[in-house]
Protein backbone atom coordinates (compact mmCIF):
# COMPACT_ATOMS: atom_id res chain seq x y z
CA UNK A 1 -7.09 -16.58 -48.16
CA UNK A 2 -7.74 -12.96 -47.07
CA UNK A 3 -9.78 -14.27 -44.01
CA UNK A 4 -6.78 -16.50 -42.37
CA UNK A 5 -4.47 -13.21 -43.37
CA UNK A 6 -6.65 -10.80 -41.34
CA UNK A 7 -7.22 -13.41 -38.47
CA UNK A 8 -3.58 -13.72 -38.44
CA UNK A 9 -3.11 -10.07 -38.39
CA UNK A 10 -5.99 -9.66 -35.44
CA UNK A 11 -4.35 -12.89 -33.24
CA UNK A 12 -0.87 -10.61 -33.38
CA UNK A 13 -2.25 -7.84 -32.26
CA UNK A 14 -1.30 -6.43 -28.91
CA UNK A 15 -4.57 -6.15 -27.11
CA UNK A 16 -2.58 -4.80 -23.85
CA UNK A 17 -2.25 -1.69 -26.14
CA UNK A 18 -6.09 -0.92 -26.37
CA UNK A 19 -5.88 -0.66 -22.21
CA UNK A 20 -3.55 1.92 -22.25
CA UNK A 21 -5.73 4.53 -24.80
CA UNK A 22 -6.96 7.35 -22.40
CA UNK A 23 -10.64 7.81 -22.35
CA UNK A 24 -11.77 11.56 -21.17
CA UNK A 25 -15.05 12.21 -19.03
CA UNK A 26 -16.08 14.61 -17.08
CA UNK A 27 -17.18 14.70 -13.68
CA UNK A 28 -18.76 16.47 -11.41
CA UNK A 29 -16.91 17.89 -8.15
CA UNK A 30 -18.14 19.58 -5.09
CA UNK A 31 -16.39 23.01 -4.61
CA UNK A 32 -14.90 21.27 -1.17
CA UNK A 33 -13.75 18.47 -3.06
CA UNK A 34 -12.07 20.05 -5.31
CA UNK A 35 -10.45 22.48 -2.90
CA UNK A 36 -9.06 19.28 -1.33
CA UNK A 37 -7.77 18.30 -4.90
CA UNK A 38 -6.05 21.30 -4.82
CA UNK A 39 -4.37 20.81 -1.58
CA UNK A 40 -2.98 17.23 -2.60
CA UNK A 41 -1.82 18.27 -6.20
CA UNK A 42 2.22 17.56 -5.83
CA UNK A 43 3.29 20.33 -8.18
CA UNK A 44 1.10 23.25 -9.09
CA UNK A 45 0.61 22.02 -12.92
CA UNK A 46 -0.64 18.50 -11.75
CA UNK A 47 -3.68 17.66 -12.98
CA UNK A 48 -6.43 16.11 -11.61
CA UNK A 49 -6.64 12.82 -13.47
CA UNK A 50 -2.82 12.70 -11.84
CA UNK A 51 -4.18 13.37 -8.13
CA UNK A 52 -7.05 10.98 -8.83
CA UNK A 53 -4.85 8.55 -10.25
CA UNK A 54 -2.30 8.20 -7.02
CA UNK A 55 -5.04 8.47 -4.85
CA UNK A 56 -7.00 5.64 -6.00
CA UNK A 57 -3.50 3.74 -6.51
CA UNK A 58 -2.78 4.49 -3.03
CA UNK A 59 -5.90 3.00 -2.03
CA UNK A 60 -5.93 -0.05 -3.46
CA UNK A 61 -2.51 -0.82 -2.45
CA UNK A 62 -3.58 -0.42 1.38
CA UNK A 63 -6.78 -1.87 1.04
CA UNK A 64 -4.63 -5.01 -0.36
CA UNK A 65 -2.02 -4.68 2.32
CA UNK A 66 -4.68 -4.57 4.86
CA UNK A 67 -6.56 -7.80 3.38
CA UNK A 68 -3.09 -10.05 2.91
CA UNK A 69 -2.58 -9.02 6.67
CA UNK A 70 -5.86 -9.79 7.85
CA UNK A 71 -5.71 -13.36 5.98
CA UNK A 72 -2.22 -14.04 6.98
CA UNK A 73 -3.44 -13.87 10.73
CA UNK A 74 -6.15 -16.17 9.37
CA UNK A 75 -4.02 -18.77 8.10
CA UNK A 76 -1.69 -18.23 11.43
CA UNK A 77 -4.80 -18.81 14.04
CA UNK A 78 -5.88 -22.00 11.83
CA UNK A 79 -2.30 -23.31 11.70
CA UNK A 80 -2.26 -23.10 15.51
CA UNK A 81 -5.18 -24.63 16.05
CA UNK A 82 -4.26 -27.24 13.57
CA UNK A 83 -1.20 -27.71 16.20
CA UNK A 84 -3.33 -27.62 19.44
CA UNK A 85 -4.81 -30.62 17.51
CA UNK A 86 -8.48 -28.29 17.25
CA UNK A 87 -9.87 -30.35 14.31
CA UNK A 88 -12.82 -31.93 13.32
CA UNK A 89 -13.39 -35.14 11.11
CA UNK A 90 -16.33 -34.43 8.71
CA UNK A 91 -18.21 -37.37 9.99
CA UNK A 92 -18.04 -35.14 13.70
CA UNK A 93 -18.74 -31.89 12.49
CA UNK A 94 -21.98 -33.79 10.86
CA UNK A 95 -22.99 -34.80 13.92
CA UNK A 96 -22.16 -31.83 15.66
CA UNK A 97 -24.13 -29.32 13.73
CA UNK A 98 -27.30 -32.23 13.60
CA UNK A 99 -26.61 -33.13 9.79
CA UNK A 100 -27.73 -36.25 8.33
C-alpha cells in the first residue's frame, strides 16, 4: 500500500516545476565581453544572467523567424512548380537519375 501511495504522490507531481529551479555557474568572460555586457545592461542593476537571458531569447526568436521565412519560400517555389505542372512520377525520376 505505501508503494501505490508514493507512486501516486510522484505521478501528481508537477515536473514543469523542477525546470524552473535556477542553477548558478560561473563563467568565464573576456574583459571586452564583458564591457559589451555592460553596454547592453537595460538598467544599471541588471544582471548578467538578465542580459544573457534576452540576448539568447532574442536570438532564437530571429533565428526561428529567419528559418519559418526561409521554408515558407520553400513551400511557395514547390507550390508553383506544382502549378507549372514541374513534377515527376517516381517511376520517371527512377529512370532519370539511372535507378533500378
Amino acid at each position: 500500500m505505501i508503494g501505490l501511495q508514493f507512486l501516486l504522490v510522484i505521478s501528481a507531481f508537477p515536473w514543469h516545476v523542477l525546470q524552473c529551479i535556477p542553477v548558478e555557474a560561473t563563467i568565464k568572460v573576456a574583459p571586452e565581453v564583458k564591457g559589451r555586457l555592460d553596454k547592453l545592461k537595460k538598467y544599471p542593476r541588471d544582471t548578467y544572467n538578465e542580459v544573457i537571458d534576452r540576448l539568447t531569447r532574442d536570438a532564437l526568436e530571429e533565428a526561428a523567424e529567419e528559418l519559418a521565412d526561409e521554408d515558407i519560400c520553400d513551400l511557395e517555389e514547390a507550390i508553383a512548380g506544382i502549378k507549372a505542372g514541374r513534377v515527376y512520377t517516381a517511376g520517371e525520376l527512377m529512370r532519370e537519375l539511372e535507378i533500378d
